[in-house]
N, C-alpha and C. Protein backbone atom coordinates (compact mmCIF):
# COMPACT_ATOMS: atom_id res chain seq x y z
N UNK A 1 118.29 63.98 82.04
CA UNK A 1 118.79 65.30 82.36
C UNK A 1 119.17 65.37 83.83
N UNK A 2 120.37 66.09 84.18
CA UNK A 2 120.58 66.43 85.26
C UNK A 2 120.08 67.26 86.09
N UNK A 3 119.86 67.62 87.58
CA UNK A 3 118.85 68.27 87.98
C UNK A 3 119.67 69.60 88.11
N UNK A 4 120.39 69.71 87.47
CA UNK A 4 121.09 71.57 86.92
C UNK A 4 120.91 71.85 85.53
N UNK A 5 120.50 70.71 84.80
CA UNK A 5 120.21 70.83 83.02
C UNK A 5 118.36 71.25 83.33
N UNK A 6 117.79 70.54 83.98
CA UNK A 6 116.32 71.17 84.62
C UNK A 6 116.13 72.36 84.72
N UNK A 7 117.15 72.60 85.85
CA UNK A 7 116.79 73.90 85.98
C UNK A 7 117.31 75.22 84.87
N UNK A 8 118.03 74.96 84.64
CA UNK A 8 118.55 75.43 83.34
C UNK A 8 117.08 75.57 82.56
N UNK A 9 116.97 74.77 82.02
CA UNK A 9 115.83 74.41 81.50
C UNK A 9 114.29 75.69 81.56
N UNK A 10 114.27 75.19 83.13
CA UNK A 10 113.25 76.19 83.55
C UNK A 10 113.49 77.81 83.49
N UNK A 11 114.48 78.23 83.33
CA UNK A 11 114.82 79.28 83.72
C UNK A 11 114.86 80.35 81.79
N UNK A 12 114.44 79.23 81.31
CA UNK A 12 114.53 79.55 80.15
C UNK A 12 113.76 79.09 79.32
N UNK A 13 112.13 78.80 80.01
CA UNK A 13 110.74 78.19 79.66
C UNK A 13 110.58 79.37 78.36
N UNK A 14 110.78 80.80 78.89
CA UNK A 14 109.94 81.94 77.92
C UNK A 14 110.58 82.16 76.80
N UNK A 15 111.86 81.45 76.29
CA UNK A 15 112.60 81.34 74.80
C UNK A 15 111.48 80.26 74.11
N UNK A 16 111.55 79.05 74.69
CA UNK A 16 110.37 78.00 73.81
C UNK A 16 108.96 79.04 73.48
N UNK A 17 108.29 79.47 74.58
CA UNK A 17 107.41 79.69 74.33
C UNK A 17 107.12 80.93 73.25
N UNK A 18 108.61 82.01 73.81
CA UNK A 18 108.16 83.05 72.49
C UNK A 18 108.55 82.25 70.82
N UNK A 19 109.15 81.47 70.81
CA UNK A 19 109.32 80.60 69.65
C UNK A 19 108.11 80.19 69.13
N UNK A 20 107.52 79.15 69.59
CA UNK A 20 106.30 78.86 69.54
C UNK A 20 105.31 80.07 69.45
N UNK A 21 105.38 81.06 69.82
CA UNK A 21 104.38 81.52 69.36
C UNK A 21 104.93 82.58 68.03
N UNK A 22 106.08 82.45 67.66
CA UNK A 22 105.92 83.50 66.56
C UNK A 22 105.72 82.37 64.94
N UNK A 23 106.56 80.99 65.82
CA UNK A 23 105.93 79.83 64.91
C UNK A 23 104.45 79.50 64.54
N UNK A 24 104.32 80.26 65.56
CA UNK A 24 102.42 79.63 65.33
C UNK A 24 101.66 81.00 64.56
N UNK A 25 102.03 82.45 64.74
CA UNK A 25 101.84 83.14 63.93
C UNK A 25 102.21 83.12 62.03
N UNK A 26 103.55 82.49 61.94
CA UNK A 26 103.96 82.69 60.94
C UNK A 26 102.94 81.01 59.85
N UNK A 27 103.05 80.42 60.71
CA UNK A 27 102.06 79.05 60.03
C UNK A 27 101.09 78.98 60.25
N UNK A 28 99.98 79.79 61.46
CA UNK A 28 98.77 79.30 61.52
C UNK A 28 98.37 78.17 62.33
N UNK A 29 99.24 78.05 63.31
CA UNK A 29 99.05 77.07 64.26
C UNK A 29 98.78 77.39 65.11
N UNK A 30 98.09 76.19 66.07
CA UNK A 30 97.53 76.80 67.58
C UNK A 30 98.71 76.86 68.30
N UNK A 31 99.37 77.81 69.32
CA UNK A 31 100.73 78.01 69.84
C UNK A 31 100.88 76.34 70.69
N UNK A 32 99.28 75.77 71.80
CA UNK A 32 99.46 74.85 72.10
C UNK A 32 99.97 74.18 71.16
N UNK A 33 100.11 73.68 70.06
CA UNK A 33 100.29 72.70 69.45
C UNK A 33 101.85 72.45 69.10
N UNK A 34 102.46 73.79 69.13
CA UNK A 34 104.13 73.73 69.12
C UNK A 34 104.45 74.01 70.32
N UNK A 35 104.14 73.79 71.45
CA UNK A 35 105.12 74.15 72.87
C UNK A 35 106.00 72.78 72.94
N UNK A 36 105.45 71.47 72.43
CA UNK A 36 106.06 70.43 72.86
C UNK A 36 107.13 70.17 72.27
N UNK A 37 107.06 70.46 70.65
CA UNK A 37 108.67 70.45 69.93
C UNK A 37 109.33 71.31 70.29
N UNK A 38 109.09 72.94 70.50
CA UNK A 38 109.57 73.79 71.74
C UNK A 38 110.09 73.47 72.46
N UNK A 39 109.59 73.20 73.58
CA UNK A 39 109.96 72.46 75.19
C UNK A 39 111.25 71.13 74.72
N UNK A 40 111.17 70.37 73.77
CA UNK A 40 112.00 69.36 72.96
C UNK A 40 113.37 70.25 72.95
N UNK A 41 113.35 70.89 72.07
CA UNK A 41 114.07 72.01 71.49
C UNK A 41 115.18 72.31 72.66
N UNK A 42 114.18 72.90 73.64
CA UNK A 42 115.27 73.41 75.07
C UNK A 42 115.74 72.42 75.77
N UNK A 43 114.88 71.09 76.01
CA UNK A 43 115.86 70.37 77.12
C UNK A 43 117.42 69.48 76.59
N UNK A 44 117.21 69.66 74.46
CA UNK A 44 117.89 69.35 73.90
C UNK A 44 119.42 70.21 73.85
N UNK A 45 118.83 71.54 73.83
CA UNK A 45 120.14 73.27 73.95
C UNK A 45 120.45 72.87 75.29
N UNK A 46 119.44 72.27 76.38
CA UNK A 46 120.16 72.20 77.79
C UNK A 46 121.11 71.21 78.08
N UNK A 47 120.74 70.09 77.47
CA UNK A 47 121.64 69.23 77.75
C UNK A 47 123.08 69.21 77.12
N UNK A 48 123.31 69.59 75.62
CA UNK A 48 124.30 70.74 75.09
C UNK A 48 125.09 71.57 75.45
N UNK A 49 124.27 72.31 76.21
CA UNK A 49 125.46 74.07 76.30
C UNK A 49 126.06 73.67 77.25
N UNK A 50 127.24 74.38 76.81
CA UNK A 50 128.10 74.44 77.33
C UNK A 50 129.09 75.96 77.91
N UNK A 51 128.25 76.16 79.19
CA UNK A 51 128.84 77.63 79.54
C UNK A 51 130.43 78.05 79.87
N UNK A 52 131.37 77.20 79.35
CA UNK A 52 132.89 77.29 79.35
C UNK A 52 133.11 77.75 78.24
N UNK A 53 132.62 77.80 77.36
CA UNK A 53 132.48 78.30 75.25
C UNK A 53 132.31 80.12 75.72
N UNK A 54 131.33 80.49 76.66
CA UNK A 54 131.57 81.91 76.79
C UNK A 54 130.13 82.66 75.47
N UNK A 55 129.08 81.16 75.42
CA UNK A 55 128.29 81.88 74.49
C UNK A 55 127.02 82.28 75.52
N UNK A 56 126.27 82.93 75.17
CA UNK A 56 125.16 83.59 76.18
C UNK A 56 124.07 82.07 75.88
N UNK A 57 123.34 81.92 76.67
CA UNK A 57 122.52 80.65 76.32
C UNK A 57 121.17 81.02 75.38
N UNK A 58 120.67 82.01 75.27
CA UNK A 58 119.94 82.83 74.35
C UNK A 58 120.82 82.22 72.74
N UNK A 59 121.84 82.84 72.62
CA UNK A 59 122.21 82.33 71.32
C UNK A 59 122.28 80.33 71.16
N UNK A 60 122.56 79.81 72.06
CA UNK A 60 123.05 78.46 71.48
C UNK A 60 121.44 78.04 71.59
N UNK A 61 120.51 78.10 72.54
CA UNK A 61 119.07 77.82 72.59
C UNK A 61 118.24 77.92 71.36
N UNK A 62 117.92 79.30 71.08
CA UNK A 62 117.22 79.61 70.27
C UNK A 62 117.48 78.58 68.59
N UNK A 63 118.45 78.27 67.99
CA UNK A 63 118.54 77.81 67.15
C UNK A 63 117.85 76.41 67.34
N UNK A 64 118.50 75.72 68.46
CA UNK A 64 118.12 74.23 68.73
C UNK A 64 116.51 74.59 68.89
N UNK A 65 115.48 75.26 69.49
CA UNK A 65 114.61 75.53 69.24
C UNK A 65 113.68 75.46 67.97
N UNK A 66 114.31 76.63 67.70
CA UNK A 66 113.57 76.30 65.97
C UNK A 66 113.98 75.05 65.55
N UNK A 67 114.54 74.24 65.08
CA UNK A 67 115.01 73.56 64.80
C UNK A 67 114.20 72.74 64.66
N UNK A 68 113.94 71.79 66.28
CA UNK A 68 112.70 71.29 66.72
C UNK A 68 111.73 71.28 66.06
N UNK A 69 111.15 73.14 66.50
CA UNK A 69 109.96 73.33 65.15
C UNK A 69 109.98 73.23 64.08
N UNK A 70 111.06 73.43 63.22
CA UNK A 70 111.09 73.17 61.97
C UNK A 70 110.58 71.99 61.46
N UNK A 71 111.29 70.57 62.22
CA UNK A 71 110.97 69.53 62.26
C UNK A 71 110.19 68.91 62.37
N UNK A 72 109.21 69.59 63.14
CA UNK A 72 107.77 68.97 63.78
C UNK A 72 106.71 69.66 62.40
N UNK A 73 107.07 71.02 61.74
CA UNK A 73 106.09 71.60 61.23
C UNK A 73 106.40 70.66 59.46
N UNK A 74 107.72 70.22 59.45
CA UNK A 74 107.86 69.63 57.76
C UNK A 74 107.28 68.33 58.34
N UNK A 75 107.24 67.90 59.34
CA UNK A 75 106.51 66.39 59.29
C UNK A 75 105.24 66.38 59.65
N UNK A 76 104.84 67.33 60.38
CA UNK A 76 103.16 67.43 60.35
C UNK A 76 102.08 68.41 59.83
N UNK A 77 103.16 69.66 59.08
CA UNK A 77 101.94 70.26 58.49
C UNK A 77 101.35 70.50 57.25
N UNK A 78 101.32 69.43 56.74
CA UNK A 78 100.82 69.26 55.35
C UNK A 78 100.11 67.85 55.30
N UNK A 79 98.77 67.92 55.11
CA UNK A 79 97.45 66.67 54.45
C UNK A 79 98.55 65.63 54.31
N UNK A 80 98.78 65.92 53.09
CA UNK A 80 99.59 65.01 52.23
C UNK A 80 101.08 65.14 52.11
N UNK A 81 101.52 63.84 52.45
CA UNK A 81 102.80 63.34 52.15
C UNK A 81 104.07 63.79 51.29
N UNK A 82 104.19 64.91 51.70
CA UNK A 82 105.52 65.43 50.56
C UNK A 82 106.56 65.42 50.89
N UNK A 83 107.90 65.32 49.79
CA UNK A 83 108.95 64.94 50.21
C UNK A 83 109.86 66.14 50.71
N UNK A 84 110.59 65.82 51.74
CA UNK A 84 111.38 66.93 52.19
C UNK A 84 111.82 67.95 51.80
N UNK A 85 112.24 67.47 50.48
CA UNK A 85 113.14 68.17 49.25
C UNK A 85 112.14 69.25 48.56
N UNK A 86 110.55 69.04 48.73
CA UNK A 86 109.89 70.12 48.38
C UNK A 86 109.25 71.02 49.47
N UNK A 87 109.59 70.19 50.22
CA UNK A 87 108.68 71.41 51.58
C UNK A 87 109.68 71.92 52.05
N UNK A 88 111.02 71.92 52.03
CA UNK A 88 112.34 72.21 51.80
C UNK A 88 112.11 73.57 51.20
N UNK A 89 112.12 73.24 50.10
CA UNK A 89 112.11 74.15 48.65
C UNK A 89 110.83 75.29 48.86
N UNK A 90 109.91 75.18 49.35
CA UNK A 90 108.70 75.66 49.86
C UNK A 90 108.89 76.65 50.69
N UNK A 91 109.36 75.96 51.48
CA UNK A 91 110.14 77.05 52.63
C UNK A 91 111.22 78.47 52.57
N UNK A 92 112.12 77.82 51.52
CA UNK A 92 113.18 78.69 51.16
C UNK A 92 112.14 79.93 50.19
N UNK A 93 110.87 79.33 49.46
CA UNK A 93 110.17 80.43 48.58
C UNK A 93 109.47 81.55 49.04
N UNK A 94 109.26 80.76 50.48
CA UNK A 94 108.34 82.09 51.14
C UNK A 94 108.17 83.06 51.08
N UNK A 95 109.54 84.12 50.81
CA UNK A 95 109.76 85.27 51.01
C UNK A 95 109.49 85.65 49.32
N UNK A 96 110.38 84.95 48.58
CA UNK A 96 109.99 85.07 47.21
C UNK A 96 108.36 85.18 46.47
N UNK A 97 107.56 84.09 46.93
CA UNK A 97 106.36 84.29 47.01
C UNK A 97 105.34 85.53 47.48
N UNK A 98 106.02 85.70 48.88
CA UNK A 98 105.25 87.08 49.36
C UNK A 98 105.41 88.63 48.54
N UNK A 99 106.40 88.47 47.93
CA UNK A 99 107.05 89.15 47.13
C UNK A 99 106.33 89.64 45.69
N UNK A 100 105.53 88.39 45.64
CA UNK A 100 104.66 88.84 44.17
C UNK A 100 105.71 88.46 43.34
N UNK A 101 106.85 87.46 43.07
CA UNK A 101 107.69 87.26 41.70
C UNK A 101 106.94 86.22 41.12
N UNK A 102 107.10 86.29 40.11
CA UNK A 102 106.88 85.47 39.09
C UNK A 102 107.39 83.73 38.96
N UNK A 103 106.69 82.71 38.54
CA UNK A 103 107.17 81.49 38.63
C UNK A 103 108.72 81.21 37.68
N UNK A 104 108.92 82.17 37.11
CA UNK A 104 110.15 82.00 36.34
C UNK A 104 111.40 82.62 37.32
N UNK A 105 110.82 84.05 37.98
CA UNK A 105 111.64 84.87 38.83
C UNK A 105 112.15 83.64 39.80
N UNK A 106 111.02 83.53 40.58
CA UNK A 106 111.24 82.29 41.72
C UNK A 106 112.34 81.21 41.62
N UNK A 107 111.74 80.31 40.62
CA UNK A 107 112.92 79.18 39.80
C UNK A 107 114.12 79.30 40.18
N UNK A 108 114.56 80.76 38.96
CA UNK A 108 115.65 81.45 39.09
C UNK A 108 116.33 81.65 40.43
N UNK A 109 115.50 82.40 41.51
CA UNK A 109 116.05 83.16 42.66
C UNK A 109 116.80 81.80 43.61
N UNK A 110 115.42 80.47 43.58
CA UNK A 110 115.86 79.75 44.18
C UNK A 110 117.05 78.49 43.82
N UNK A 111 117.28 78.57 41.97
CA UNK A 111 118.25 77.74 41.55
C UNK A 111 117.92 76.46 41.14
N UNK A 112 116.43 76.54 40.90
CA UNK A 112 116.09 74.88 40.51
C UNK A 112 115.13 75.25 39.02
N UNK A 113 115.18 74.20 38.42
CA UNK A 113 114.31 74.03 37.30
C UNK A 113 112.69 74.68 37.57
N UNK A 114 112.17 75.40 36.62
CA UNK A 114 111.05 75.67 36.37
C UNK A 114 109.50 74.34 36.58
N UNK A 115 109.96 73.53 36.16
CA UNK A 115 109.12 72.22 36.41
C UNK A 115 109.30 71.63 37.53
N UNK A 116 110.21 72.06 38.33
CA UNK A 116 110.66 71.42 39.63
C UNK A 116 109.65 72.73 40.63
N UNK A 117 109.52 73.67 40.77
CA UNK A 117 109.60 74.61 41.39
C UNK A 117 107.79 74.76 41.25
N UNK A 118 107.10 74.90 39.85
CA UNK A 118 105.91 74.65 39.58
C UNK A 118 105.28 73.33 40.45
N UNK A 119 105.86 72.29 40.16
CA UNK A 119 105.54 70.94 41.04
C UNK A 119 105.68 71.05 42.50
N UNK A 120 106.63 72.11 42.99
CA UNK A 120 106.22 72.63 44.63
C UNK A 120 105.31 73.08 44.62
N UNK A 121 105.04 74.10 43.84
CA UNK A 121 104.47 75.05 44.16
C UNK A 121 102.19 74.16 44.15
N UNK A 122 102.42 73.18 43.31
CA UNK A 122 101.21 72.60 42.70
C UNK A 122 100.87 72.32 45.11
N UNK A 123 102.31 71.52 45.23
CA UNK A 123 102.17 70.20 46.15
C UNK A 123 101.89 71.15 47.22
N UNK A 124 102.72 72.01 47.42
CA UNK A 124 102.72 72.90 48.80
C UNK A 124 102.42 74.54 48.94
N UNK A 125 101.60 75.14 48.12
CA UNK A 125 101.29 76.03 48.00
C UNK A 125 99.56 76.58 48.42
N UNK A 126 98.92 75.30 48.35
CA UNK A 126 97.60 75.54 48.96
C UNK A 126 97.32 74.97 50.44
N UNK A 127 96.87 75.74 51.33
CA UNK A 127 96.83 74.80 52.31
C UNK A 127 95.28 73.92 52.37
N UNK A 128 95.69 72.91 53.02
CA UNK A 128 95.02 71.83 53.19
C UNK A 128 92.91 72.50 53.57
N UNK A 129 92.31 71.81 52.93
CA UNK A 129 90.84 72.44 53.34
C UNK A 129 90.35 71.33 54.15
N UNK A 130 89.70 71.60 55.41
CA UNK A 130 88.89 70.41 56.09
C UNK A 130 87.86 70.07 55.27
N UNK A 131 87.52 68.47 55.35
CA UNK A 131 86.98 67.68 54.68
C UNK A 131 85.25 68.29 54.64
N UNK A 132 85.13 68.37 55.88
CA UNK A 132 83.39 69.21 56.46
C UNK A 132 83.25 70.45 55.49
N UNK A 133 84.35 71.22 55.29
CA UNK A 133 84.12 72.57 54.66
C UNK A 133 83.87 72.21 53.05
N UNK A 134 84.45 71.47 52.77
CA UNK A 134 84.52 70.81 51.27
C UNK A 134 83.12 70.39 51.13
N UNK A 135 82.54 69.18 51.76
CA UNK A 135 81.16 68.77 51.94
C UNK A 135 80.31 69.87 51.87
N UNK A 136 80.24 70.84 52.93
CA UNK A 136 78.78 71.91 52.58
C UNK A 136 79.32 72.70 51.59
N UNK A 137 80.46 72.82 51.10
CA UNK A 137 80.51 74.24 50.07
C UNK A 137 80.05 73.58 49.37
């Protein structure tokens, strides 16, 4: 990075961080734990933007941001090993889920087979229990 993509950078620390933290509300993460795909996120929008386009850096940032997180949260927040294509699919249900629809509604809303959508729902629908808590219960 150049030492004007830096500062750039710095001047726009509190986009990562409110990211990170509404990421860490919406998943249950410690906010430390997403500042770094965060912080990723921005020096990636910094090295990018391009202020001759006439876009505010708020808009081209914020996406590359999430982004980051997105990335960091489908590859590290789940126990077990699932494939993109369902934590993918997982993701897109969220809202559907919160919703109270039905496993047929869901299917439907999201466009995939009933046995496809059940088999997310088996893989990525509970979250992970620590091993200690399992032991004394």
């Amino acid at each position: 990075m150049t030492a004007q993509q830096r500062a750039f950078t710095c001047r726009h620390l509190g986009l990562a961080h409110q990211q990170a933290q509404r990421f860490a509300r919406r998943w249950g993460m410690p906010v430390e734990e997403l500042l770094s795909p965060a912080y990723e996120g921005l020096c990636k929008g910094a090295i990018g933007f391009d202020p001759s386009r006439g876009h505010r850096p708020s808009s081209y940032l914020v996406p590359k941001v999430k982004g980051e997180l997105l990335h960091y949260i489908r590859d590290t927040g789940f126990a077990v090993r699932i494939s993109h294509r369902l934590r993918e699919l997982w993701i897109r249900a969220r809202r559907p889920v919160a919703q109270g629809l039905s496993d047929e509604q869901i299917s439907e809303q999201l466009g995939v087979p009933l046995p496809l959508w059940l088999e997310c729902r088996r893989a990525c629908g509970q979250r992970p229990v620590p091993l200690q808590e399992e032991l004394l219960g």
